[in-house]
C-alpha atoms as a PDB file:
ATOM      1  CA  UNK A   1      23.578  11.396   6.720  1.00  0.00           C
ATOM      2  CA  UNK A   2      24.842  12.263   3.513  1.00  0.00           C
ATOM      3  CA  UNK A   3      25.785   9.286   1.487  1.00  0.00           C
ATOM      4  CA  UNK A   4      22.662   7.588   2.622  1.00  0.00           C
ATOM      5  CA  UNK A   5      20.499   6.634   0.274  1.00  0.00           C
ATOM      6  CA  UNK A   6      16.750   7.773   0.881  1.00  0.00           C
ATOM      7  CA  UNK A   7      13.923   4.791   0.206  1.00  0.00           C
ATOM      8  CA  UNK A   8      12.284   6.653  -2.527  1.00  0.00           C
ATOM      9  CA  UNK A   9       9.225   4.277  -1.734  1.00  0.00           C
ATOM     10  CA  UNK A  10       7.312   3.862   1.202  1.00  0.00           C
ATOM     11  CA  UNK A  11       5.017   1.161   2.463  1.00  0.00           C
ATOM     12  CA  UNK A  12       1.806   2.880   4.046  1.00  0.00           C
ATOM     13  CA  UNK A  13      -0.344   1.197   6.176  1.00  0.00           C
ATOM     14  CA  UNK A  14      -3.636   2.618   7.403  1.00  0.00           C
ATOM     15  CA  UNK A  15      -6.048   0.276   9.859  1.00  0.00           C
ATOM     16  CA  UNK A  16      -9.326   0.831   8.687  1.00  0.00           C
ATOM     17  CA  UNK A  17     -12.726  -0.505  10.253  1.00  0.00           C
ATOM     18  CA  UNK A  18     -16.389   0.429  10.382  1.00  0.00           C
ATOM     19  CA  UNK A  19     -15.645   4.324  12.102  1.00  0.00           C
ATOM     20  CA  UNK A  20     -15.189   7.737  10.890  1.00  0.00           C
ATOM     21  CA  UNK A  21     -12.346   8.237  12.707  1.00  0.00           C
ATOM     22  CA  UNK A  22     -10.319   5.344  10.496  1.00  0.00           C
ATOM     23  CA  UNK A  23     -12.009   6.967   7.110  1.00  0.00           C
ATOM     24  CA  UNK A  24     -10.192  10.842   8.553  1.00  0.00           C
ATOM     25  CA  UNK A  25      -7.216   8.864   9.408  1.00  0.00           C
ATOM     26  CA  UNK A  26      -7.091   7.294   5.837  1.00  0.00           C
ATOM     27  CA  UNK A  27      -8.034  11.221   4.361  1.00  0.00           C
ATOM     28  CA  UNK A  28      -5.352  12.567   6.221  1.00  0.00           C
ATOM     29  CA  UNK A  29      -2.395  10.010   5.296  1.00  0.00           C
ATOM     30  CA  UNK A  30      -3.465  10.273   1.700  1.00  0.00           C
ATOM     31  CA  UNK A  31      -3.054  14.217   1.963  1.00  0.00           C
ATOM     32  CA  UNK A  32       0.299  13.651   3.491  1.00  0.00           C
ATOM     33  CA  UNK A  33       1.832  10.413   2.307  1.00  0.00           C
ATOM     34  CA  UNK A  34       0.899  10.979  -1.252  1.00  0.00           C
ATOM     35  CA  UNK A  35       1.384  13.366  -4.360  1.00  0.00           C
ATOM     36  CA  UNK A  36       1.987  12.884  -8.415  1.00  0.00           C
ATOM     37  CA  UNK A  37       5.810  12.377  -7.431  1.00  0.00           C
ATOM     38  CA  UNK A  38       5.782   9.738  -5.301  1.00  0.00           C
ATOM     39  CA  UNK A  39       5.800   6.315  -5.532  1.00  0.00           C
ATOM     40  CA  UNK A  40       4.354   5.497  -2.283  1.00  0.00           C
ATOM     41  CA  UNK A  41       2.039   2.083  -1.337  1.00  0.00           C
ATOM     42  CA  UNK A  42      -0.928   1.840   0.273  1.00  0.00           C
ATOM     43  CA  UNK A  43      -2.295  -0.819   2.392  1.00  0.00           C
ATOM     44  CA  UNK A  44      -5.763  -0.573   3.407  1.00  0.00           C
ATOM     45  CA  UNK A  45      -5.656  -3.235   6.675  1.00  0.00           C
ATOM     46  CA  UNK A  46      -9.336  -4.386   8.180  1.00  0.00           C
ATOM     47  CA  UNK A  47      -9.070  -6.988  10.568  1.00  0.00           C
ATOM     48  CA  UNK A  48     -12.386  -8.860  11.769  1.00  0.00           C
ATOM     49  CA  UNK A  49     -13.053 -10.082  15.238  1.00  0.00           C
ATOM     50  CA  UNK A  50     -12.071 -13.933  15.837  1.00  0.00           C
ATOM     51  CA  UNK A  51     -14.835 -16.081  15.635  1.00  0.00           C
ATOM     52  CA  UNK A  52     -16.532 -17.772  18.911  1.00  0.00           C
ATOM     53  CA  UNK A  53     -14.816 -20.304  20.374  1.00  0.00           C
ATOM     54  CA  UNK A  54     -17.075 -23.164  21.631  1.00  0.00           C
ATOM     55  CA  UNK A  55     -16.100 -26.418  23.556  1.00  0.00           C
ATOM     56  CA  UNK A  56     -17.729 -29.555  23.131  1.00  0.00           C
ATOM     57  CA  UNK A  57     -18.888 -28.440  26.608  1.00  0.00           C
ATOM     58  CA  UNK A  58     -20.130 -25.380  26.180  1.00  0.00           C
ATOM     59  CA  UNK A  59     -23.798 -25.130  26.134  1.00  0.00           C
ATOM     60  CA  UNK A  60     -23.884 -22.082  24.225  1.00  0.00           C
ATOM     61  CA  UNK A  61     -21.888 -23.833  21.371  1.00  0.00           C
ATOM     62  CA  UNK A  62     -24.773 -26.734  20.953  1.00  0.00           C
ATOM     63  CA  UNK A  63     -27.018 -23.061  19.820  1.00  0.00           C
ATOM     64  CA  UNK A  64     -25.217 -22.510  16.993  1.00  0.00           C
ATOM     65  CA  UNK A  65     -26.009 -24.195  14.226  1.00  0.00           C
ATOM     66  CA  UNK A  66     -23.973 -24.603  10.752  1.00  0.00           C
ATOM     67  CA  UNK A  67     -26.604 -21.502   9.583  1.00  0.00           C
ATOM     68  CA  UNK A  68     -26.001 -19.220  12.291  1.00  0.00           C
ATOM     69  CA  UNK A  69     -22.360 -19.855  11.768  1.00  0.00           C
ATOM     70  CA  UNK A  70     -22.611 -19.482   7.514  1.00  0.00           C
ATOM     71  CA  UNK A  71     -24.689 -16.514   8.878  1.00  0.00           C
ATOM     72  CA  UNK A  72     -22.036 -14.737  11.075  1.00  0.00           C
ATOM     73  CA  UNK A  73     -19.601 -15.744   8.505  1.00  0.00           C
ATOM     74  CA  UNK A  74     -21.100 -13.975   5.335  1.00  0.00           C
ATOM     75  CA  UNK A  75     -21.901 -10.704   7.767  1.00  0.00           C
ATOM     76  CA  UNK A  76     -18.169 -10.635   8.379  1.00  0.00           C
ATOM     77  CA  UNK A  77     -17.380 -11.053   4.598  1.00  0.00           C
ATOM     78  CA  UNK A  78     -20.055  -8.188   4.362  1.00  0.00           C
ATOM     79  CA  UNK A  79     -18.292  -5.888   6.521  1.00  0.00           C
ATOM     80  CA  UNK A  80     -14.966  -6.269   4.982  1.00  0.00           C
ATOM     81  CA  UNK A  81     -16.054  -5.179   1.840  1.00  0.00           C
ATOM     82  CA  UNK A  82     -18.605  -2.548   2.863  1.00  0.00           C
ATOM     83  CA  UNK A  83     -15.057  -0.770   4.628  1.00  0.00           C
ATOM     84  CA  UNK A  84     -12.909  -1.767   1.720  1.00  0.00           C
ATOM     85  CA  UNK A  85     -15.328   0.221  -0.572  1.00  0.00           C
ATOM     86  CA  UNK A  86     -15.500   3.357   1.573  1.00  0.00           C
ATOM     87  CA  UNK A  87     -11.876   3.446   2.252  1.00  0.00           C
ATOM     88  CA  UNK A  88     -11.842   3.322  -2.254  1.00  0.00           C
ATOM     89  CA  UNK A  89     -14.551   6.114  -2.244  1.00  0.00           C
ATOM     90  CA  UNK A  90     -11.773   8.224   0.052  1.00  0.00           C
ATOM     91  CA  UNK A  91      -9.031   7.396  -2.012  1.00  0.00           C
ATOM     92  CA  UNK A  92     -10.640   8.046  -5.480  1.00  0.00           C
ATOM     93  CA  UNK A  93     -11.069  11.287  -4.768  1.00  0.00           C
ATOM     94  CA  UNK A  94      -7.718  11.965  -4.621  1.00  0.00           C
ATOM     95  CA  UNK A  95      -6.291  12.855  -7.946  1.00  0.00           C
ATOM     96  CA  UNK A  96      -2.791  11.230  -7.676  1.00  0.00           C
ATOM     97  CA  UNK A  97      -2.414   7.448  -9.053  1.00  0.00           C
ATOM     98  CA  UNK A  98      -1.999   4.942  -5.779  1.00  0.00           C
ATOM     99  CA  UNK A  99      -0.616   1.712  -5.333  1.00  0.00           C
ATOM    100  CA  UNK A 100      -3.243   0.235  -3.283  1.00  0.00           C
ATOM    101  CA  UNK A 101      -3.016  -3.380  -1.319  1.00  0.00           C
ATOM    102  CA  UNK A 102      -5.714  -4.718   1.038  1.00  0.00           C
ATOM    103  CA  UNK A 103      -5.128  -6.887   3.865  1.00  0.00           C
ATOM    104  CA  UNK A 104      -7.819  -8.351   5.860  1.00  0.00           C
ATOM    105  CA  UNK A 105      -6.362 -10.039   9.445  1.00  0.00           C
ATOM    106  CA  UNK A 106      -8.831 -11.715  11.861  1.00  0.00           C
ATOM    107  CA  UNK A 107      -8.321 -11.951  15.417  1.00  0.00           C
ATOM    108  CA  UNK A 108      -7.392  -9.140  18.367  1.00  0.00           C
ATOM    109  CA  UNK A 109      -6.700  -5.776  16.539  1.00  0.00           C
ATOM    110  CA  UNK A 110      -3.752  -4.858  18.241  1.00  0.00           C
ATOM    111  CA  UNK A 111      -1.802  -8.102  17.594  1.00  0.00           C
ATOM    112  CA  UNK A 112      -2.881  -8.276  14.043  1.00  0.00           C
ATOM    113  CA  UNK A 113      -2.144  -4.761  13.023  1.00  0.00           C
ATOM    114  CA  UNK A 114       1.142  -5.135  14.723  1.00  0.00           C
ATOM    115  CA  UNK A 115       2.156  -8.600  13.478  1.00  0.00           C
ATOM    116  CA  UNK A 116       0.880  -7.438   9.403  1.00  0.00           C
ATOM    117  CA  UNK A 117       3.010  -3.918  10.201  1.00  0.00           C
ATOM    118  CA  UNK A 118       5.785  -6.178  10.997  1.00  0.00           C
ATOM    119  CA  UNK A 119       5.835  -8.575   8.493  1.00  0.00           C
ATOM    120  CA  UNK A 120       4.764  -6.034   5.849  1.00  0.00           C
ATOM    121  CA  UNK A 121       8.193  -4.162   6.973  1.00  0.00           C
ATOM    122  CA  UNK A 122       5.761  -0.941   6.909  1.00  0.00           C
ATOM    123  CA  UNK A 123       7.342   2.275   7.218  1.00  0.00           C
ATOM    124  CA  UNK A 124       4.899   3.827   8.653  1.00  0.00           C
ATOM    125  CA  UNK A 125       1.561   2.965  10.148  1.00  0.00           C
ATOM    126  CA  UNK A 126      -1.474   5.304  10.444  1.00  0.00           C
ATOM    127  CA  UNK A 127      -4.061   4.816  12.536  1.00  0.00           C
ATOM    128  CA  UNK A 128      -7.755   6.839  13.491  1.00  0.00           C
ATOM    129  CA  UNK A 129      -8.378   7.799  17.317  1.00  0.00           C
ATOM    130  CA  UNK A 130     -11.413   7.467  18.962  1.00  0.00           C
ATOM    131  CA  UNK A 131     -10.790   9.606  21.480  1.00  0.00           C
ATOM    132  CA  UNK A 132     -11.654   7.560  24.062  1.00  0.00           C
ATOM    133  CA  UNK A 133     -11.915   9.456  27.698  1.00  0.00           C
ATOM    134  CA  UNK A 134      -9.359   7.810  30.394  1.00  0.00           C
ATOM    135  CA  UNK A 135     -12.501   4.968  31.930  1.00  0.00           C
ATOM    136  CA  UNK A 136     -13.067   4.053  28.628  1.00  0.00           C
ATOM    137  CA  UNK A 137      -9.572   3.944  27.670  1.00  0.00           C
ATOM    138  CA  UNK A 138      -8.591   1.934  30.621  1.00  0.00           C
ATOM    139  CA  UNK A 139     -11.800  -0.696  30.332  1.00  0.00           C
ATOM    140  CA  UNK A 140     -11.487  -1.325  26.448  1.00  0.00           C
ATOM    141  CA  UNK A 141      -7.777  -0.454  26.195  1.00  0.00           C
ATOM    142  CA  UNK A 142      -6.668   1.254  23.088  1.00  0.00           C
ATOM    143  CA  UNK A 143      -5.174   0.063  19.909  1.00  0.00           C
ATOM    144  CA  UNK A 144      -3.632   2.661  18.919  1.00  0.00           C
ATOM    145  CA  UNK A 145      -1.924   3.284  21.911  1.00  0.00           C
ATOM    146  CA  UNK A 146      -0.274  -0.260  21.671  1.00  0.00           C
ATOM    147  CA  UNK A 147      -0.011  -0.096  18.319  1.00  0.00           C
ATOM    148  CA  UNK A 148       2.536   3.095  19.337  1.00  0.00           C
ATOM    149  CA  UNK A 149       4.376   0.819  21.831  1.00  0.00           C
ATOM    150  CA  UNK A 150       5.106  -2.020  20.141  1.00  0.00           C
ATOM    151  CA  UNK A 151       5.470  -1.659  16.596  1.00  0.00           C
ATOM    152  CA  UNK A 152       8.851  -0.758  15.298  1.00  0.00           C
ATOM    153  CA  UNK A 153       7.654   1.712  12.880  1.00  0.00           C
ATOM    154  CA  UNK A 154       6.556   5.382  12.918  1.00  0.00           C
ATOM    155  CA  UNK A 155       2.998   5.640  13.956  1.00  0.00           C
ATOM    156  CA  UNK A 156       0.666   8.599  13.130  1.00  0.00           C
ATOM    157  CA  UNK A 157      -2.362   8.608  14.970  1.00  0.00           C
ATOM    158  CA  UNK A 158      -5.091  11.001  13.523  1.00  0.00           C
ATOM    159  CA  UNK A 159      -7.266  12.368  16.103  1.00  0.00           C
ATOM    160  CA  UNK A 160     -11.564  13.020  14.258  1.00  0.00           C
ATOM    161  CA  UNK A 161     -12.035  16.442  14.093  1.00  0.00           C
ATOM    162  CA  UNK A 162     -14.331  17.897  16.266  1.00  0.00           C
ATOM    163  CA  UNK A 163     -17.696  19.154  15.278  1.00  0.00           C
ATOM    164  CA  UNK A 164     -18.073  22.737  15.264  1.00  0.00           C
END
């Protein structure tokens, strides 16, 4: 429409995690999303698994002691950062200055991403692909697949090149 105004800046969001495919997905959006004249943001969003739920009558539960937990708790802290710093490596090679934020969610991917997409009012979300064949797809689901359905955003899901 012509008197519309166009939002000169746009709120990125890329879910990153441990694969290669989230690292290409991050690659591509920066290749796409960002240049010298634009003002756009970044948000690098990790989101950890929830922690184990144990009852006072679970057996398993009386295993765990306060050091397993600290344990399982500093490995998760671990892994945020280890991601955090490859998704940086990615993005410093890029020559254009970025606003970068990071978000780190815990609980079930799909209802994190789509609740921080939400409340972020992201413009657009990008997301890797795993490429999951259609058994694995229908045993472990796919985020990105719900991520597509429900958020109320574009989504751009960036399929890992194939090896040649």
């Amino acid at each position: 429409m012509e008197g519309e105004m166009r939002k000169t800046e746009q709120k990125i969001v890329v879910a990153v995690d441990e694969s290669e495919e989230s690292m290409d997905a991050l690659s591509w959006c920066l290749s796409n999303f960002f240049s010298n004249n634009t003002n756009n943001t970044l948000v690098l969003l990790y989101v950890k698994p929830p922690p184990p739920v144990y009852s006072s009558l679970d057996a398993a539960g009386y295993m765990f002691s306060a050091d397993v937990i600290k344990a399982m708790e500093q490995f998760g802290s671990n892994m945020v950062n280890s991601v955090m710093q490859r998704a940086e490596a990615v993005y410093r090679n890029f020559e254009t200055n970025i606003n970068v934020e990071r978000v780190v969610g815990c609980g079930e991917a799909k209802d994190v991403i789509c609740c921080v997409v939400e409340k972020l009012k992201a413009d657009t979300l990008v997301m890797g692909s795993h490429g999951y064949g259609f058994i694995k797809r229908v045993l472990l689901g796919s985020v990105s697949d719900y991520c597509a359905k429900h958020v109320k955003c574009p989504v751009v899901i960036v399929k890992h090149p194939k090896e040649k």
